[in-house]
N, C-alpha and C. Protein backbone atom coordinates (compact mmCIF):
# COMPACT_ATOMS: atom_id res chain seq x y z
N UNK A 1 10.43 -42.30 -16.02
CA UNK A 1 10.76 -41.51 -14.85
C UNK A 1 9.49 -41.30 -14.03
N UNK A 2 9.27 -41.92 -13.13
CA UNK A 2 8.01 -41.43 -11.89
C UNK A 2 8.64 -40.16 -11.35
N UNK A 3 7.14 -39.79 -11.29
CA UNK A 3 6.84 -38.55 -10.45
C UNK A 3 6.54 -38.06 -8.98
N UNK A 4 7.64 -37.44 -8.53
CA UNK A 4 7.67 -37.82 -7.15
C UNK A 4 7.16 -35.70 -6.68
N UNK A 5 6.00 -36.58 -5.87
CA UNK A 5 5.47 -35.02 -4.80
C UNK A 5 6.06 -35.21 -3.53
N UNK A 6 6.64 -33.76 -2.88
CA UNK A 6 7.01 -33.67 -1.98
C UNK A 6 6.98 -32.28 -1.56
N UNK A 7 6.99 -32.36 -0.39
CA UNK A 7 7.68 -30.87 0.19
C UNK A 7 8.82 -31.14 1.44
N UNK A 8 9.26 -29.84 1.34
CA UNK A 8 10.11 -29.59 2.48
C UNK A 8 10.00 -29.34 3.76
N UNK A 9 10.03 -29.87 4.79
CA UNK A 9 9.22 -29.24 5.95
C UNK A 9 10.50 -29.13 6.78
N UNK A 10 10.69 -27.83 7.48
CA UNK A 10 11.93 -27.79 8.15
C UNK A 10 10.79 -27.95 10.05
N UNK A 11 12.10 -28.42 10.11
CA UNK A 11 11.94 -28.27 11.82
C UNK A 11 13.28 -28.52 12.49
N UNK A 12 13.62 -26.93 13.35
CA UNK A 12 14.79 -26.85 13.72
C UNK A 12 15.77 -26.93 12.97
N UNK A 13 16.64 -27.79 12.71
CA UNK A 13 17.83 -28.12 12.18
C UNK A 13 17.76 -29.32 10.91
N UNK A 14 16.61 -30.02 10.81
CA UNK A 14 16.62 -30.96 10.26
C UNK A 14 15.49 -30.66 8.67
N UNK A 15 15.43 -31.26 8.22
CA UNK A 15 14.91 -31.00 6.78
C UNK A 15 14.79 -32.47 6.48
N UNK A 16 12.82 -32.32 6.23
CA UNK A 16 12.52 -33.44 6.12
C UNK A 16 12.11 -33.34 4.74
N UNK A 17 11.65 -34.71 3.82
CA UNK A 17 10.89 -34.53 2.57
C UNK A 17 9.51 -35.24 3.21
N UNK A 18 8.35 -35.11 2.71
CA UNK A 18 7.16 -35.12 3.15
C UNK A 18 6.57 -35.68 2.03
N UNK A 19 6.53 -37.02 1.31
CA UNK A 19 5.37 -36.84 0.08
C UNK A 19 4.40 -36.87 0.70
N UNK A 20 3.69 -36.62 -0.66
CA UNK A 20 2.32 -36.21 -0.64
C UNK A 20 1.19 -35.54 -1.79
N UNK A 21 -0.07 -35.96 -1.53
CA UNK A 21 -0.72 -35.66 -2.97
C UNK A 21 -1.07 -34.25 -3.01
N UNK A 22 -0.93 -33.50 -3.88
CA UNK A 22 -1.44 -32.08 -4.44
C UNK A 22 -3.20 -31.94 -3.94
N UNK A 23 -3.91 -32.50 -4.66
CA UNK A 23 -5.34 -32.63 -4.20
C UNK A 23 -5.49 -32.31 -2.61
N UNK A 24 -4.73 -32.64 -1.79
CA UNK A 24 -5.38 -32.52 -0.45
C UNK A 24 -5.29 -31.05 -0.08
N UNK A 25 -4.07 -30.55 -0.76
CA UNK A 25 -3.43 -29.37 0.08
C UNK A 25 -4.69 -28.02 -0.60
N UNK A 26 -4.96 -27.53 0.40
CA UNK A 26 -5.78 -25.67 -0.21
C UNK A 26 -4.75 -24.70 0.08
N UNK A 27 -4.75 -24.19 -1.46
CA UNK A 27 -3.46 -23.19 -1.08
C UNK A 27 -3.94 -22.56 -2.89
N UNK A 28 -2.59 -21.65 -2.75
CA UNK A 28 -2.31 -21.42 -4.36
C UNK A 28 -1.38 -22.11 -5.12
N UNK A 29 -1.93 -22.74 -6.11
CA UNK A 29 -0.47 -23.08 -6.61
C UNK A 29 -0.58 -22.25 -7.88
N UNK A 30 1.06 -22.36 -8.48
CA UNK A 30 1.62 -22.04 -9.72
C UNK A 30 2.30 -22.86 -10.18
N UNK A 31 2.91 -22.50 -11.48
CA UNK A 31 3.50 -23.51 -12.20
C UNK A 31 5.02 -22.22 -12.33
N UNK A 32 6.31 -22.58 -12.02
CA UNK A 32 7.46 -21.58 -11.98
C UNK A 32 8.23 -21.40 -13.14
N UNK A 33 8.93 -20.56 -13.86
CA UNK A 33 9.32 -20.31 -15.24
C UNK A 33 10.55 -21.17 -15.75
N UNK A 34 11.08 -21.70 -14.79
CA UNK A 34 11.98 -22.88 -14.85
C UNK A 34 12.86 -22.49 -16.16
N UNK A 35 13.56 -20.49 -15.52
CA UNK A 35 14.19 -20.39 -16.98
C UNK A 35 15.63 -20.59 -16.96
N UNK A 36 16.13 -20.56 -15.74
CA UNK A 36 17.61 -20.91 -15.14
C UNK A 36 17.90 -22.51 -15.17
N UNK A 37 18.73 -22.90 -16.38
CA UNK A 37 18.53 -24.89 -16.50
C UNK A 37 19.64 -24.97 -15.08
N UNK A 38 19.45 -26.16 -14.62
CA UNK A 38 20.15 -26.41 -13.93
C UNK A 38 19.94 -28.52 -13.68
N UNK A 39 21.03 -28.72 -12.92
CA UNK A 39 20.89 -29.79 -12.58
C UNK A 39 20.65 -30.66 -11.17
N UNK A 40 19.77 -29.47 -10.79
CA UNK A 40 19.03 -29.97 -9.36
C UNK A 40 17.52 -30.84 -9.69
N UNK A 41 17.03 -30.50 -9.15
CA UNK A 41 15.15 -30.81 -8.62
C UNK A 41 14.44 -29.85 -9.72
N UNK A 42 13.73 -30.44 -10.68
CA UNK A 42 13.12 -29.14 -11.40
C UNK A 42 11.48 -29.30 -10.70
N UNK A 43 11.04 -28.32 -10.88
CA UNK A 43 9.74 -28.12 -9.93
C UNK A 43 8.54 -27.85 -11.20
N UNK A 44 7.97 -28.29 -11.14
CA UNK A 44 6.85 -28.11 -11.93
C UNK A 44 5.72 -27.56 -11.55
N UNK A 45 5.42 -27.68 -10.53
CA UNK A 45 4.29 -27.08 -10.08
C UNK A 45 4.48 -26.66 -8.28
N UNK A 46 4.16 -26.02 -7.77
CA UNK A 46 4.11 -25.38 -6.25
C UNK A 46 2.82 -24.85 -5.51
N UNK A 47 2.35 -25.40 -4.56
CA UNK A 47 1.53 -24.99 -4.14
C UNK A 47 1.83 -24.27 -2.35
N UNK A 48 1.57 -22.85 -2.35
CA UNK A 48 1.47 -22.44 -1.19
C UNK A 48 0.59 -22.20 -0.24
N UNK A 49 0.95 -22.27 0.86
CA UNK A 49 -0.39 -22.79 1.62
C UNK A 49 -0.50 -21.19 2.72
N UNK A 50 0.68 -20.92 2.91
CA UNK A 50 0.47 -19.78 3.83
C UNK A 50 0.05 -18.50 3.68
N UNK A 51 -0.96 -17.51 3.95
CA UNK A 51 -1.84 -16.90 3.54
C UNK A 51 -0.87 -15.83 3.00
N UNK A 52 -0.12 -15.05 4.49
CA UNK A 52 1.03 -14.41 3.77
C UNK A 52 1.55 -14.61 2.86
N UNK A 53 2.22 -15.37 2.42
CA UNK A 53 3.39 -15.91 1.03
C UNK A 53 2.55 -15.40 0.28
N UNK A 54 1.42 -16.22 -0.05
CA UNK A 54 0.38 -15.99 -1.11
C UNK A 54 0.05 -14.40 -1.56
N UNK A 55 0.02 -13.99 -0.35
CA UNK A 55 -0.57 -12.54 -0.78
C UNK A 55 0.57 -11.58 -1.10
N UNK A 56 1.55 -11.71 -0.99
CA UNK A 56 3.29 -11.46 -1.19
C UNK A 56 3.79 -11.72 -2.16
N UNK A 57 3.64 -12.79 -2.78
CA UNK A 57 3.65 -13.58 -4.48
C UNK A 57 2.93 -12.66 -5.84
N UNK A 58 1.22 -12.50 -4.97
CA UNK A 58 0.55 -12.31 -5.74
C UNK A 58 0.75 -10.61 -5.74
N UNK A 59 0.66 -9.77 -4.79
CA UNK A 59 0.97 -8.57 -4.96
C UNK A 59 1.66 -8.01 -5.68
N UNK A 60 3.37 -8.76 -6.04
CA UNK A 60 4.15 -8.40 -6.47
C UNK A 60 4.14 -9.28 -8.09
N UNK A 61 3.37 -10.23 -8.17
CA UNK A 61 3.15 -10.64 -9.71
C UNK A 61 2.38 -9.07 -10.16
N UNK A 62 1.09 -9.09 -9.40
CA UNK A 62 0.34 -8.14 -9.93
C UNK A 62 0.83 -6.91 -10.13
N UNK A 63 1.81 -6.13 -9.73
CA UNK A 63 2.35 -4.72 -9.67
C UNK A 63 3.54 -4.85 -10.78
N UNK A 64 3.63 -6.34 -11.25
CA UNK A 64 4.82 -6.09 -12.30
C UNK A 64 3.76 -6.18 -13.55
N UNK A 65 2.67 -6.97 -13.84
CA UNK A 65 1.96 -6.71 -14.84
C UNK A 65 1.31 -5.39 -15.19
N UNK A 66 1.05 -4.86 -13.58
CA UNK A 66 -0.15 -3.62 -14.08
C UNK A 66 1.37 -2.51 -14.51
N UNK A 67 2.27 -2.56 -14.51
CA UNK A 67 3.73 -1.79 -14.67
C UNK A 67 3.85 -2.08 -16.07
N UNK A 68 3.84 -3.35 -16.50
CA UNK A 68 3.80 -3.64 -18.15
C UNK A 68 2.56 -3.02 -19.05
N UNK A 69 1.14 -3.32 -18.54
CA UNK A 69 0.42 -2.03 -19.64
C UNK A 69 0.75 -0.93 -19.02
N UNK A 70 1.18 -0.22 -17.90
CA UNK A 70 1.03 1.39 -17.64
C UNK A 70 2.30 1.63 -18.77
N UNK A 71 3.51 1.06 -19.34
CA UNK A 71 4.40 0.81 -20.02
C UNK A 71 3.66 0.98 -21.73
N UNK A 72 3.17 0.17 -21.92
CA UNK A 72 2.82 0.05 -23.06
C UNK A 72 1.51 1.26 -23.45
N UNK A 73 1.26 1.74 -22.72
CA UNK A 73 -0.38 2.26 -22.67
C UNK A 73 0.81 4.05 -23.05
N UNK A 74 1.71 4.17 -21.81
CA UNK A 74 2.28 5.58 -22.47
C UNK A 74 3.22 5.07 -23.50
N UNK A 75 3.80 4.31 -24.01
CA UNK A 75 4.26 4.04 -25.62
C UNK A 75 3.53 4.70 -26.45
N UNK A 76 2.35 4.13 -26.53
CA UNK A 76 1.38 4.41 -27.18
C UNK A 76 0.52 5.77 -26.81
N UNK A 77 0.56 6.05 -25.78
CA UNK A 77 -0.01 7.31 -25.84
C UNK A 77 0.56 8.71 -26.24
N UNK A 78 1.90 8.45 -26.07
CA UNK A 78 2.65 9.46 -26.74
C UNK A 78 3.20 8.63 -28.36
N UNK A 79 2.90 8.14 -28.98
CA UNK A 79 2.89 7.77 -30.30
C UNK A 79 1.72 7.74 -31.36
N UNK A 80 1.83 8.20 -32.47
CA UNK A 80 1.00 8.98 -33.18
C UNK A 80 0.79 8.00 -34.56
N UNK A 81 1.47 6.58 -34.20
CA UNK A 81 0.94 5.54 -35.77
C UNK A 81 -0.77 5.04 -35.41
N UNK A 82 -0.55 4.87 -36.84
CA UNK A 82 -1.95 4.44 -37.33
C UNK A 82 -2.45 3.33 -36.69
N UNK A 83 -1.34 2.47 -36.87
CA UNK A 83 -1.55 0.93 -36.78
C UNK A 83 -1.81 0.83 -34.95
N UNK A 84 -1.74 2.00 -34.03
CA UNK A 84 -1.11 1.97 -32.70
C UNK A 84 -2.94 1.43 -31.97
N UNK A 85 -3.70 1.92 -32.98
CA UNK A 85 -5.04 1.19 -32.58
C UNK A 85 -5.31 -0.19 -32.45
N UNK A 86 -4.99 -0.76 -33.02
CA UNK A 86 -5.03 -2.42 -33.17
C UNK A 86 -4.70 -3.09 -32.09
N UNK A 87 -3.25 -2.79 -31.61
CA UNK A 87 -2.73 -3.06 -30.69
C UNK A 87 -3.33 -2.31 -29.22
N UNK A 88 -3.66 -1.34 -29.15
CA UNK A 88 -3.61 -0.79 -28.21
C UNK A 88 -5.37 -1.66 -27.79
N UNK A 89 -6.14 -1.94 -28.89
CA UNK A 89 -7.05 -2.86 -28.30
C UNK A 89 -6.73 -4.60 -28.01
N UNK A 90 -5.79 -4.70 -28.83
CA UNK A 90 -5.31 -6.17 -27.84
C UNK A 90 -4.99 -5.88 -26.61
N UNK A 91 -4.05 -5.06 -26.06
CA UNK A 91 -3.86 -4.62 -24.68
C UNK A 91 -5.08 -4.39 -23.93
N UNK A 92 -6.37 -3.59 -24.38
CA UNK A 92 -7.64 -3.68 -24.18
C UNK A 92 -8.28 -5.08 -23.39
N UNK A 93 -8.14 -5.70 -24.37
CA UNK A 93 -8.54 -7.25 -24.21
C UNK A 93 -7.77 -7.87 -23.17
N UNK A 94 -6.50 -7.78 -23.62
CA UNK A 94 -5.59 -8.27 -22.24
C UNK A 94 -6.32 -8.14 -21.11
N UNK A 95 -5.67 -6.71 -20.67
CA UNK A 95 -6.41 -6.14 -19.57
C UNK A 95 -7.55 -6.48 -19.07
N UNK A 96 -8.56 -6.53 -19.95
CA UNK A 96 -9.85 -7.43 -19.60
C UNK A 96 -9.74 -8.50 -18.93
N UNK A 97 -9.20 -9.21 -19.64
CA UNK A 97 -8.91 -10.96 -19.98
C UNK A 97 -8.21 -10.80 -17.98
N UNK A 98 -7.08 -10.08 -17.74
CA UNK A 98 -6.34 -9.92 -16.89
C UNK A 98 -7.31 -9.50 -15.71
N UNK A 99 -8.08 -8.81 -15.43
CA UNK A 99 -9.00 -8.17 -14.99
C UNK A 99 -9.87 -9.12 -14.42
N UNK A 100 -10.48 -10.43 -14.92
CA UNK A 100 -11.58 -11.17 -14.91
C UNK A 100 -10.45 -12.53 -14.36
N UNK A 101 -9.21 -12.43 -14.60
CA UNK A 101 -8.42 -13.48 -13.53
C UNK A 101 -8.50 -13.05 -12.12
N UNK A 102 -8.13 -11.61 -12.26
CA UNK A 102 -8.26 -11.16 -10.72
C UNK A 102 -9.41 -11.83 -10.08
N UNK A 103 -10.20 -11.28 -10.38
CA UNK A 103 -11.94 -11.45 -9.66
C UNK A 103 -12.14 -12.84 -9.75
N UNK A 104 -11.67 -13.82 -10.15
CA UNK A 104 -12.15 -15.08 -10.28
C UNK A 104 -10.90 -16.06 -9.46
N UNK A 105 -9.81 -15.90 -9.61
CA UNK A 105 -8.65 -16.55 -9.48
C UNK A 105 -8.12 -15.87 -7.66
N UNK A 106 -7.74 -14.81 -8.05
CA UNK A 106 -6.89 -14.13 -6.75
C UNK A 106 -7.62 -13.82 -5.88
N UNK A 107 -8.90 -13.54 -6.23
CA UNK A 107 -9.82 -12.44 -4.90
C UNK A 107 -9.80 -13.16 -3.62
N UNK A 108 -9.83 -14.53 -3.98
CA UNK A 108 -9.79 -14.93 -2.32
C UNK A 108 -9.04 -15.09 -1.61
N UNK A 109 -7.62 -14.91 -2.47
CA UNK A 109 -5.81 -14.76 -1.49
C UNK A 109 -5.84 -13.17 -1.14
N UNK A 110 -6.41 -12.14 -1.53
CA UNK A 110 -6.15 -10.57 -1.56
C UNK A 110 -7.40 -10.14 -0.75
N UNK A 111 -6.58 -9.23 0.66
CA UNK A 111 -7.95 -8.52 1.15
C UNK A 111 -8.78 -7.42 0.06
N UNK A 112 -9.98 -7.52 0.91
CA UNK A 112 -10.34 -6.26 0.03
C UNK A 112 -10.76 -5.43 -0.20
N UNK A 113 -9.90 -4.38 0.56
CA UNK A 113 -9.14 -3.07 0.40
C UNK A 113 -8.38 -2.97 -1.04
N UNK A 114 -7.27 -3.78 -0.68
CA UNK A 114 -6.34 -3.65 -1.91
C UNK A 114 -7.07 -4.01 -3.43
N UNK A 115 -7.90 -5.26 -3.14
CA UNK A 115 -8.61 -5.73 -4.23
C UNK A 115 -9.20 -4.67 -5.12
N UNK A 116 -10.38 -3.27 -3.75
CA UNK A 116 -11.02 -2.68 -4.06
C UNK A 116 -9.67 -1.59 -5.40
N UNK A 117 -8.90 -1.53 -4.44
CA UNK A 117 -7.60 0.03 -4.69
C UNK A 117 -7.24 -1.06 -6.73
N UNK A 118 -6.88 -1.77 -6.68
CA UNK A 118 -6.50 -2.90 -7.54
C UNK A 118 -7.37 -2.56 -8.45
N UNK A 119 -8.24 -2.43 -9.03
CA UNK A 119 -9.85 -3.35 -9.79
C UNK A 119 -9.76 -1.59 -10.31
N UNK A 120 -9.95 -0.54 -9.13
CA UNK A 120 -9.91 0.89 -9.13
C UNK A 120 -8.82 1.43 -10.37
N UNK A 121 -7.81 0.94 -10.28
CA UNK A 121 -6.69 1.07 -10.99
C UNK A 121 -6.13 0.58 -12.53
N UNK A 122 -6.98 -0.61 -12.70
CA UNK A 122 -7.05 -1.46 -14.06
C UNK A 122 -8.42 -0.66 -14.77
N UNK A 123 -9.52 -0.55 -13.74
CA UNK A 123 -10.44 0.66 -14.54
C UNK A 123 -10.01 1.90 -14.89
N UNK A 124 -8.84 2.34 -14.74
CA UNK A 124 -8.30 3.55 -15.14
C UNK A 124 -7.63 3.59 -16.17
N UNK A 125 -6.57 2.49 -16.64
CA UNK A 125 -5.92 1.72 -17.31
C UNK A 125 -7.18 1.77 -18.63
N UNK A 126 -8.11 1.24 -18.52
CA UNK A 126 -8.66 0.48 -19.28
C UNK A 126 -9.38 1.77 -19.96
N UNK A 127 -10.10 3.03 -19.22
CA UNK A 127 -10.28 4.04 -19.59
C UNK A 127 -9.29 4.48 -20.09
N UNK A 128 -8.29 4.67 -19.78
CA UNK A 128 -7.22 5.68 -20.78
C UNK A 128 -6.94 4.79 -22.04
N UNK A 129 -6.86 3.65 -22.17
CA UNK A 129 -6.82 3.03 -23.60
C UNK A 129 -8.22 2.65 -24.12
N UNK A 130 -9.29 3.16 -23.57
CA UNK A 130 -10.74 3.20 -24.84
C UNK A 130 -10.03 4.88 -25.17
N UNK A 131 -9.63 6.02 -24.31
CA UNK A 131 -10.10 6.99 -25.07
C UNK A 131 -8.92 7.15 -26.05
N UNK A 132 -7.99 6.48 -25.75
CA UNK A 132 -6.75 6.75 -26.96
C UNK A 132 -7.18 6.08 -27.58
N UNK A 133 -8.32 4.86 -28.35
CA UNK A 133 -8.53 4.36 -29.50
C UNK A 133 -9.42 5.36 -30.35
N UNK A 134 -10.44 5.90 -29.24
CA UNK A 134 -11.76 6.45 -29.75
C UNK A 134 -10.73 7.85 -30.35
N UNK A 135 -9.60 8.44 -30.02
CA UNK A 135 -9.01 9.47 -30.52
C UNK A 135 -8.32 9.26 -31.87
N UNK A 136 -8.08 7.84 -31.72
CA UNK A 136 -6.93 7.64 -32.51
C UNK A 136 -8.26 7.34 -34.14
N UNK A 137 -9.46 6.24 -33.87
CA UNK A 137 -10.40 6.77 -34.83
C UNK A 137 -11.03 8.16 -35.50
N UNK A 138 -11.03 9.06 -34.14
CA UNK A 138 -11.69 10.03 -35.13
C UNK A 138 -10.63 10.54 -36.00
N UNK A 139 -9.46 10.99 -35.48
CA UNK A 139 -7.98 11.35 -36.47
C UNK A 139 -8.58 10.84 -37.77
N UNK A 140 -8.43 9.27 -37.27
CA UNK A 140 -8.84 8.55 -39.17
C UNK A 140 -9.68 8.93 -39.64
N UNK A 141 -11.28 9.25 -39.06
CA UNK A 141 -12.18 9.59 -39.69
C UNK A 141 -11.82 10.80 -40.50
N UNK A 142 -11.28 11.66 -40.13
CA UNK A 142 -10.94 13.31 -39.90
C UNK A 142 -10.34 13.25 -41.28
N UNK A 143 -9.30 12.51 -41.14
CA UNK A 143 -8.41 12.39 -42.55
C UNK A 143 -8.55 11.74 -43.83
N UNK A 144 -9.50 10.99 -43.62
CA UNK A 144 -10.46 10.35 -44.55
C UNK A 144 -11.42 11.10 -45.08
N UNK A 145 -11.83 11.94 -44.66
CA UNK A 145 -12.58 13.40 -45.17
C UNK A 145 -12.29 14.25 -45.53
N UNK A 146 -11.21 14.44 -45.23
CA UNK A 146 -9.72 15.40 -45.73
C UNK A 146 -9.57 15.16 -47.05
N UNK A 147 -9.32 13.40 -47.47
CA UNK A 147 -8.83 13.31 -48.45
C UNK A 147 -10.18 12.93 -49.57
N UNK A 148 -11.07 13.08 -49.15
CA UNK A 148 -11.97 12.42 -50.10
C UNK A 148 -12.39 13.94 -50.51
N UNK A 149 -12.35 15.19 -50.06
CA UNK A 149 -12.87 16.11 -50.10
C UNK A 149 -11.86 16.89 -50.97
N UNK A 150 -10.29 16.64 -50.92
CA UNK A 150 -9.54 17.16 -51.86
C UNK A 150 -9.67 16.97 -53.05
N UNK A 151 -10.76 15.56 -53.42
CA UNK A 151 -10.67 14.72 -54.83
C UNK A 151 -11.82 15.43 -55.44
């Protein structure tokens, strides 16, 4: 099966296909979750070129992730297991990991204002899950002294 690049280019009434190589175009691309099977055109990869779209895409990727740790971060902040440290530093890392895409990947589709408000907001994130680990250690320490002191 060859691999055929194209886009769609409308004008007026008509709908043209356009190949063409990926390499030339500056834009963003992604790769789409292709979770609905179907038996059209599957798309593998997309690249957008218009500044808007881009920053419209990416805004709203970004506000559903930073919604998934603010999610997981009060799970855990109102939950009182042991084990809730471990995890709550993979989310740590995430966040990081997530953090260092921004600044490297998106910054140049996102003004920055929002970038600034953005970056502002994952540092807050990232503070409230060091101090729920550093809490959630001393507990352990606490109780570990508890019990060595009963013996």
């Amino acid at each position: 099966m060859s691999e055929r690049r194209y886009f769609i280019h409308k004008e007026g009434n008509t709908n043209e296909l356009v190949f063409l190589d990926y390499s030339k175009l500056k834009g963003f691309d992604f790769k789409p979750q292709n979770n609905i099977k179907y038996d059209g055109i599957i798309v593998n990869k997309m690249v957008i070129i218009k500044s808007s779209m881009i920053e419209k895409i990416l805004k709203r990727k970004i506000k559903r992730k930073l919604e998934l740790y603010l999610k997981l971060i009060i799970n855990y902040l109102n939950s009182d297991d042991d084990d809730s440290s471990d995890i709550l530093r993979e989310a740590l890392n995430d966040l990081t990991r997530y953090k260092s895409i921004i600044d490297k990947k998106y910054k140049k589709y996102l003004d920055e204002k929002y970038l600034k408000i953005l970056l502002r907001k994952i540092s807050l994130l990232e503070y409230e899950i060091k101090s729920k680990i550093i809490n959630i250690e001393n507990e352990m320490e606490l109780e570990e002294k508890r019990t060595h002191k009963s013996r």
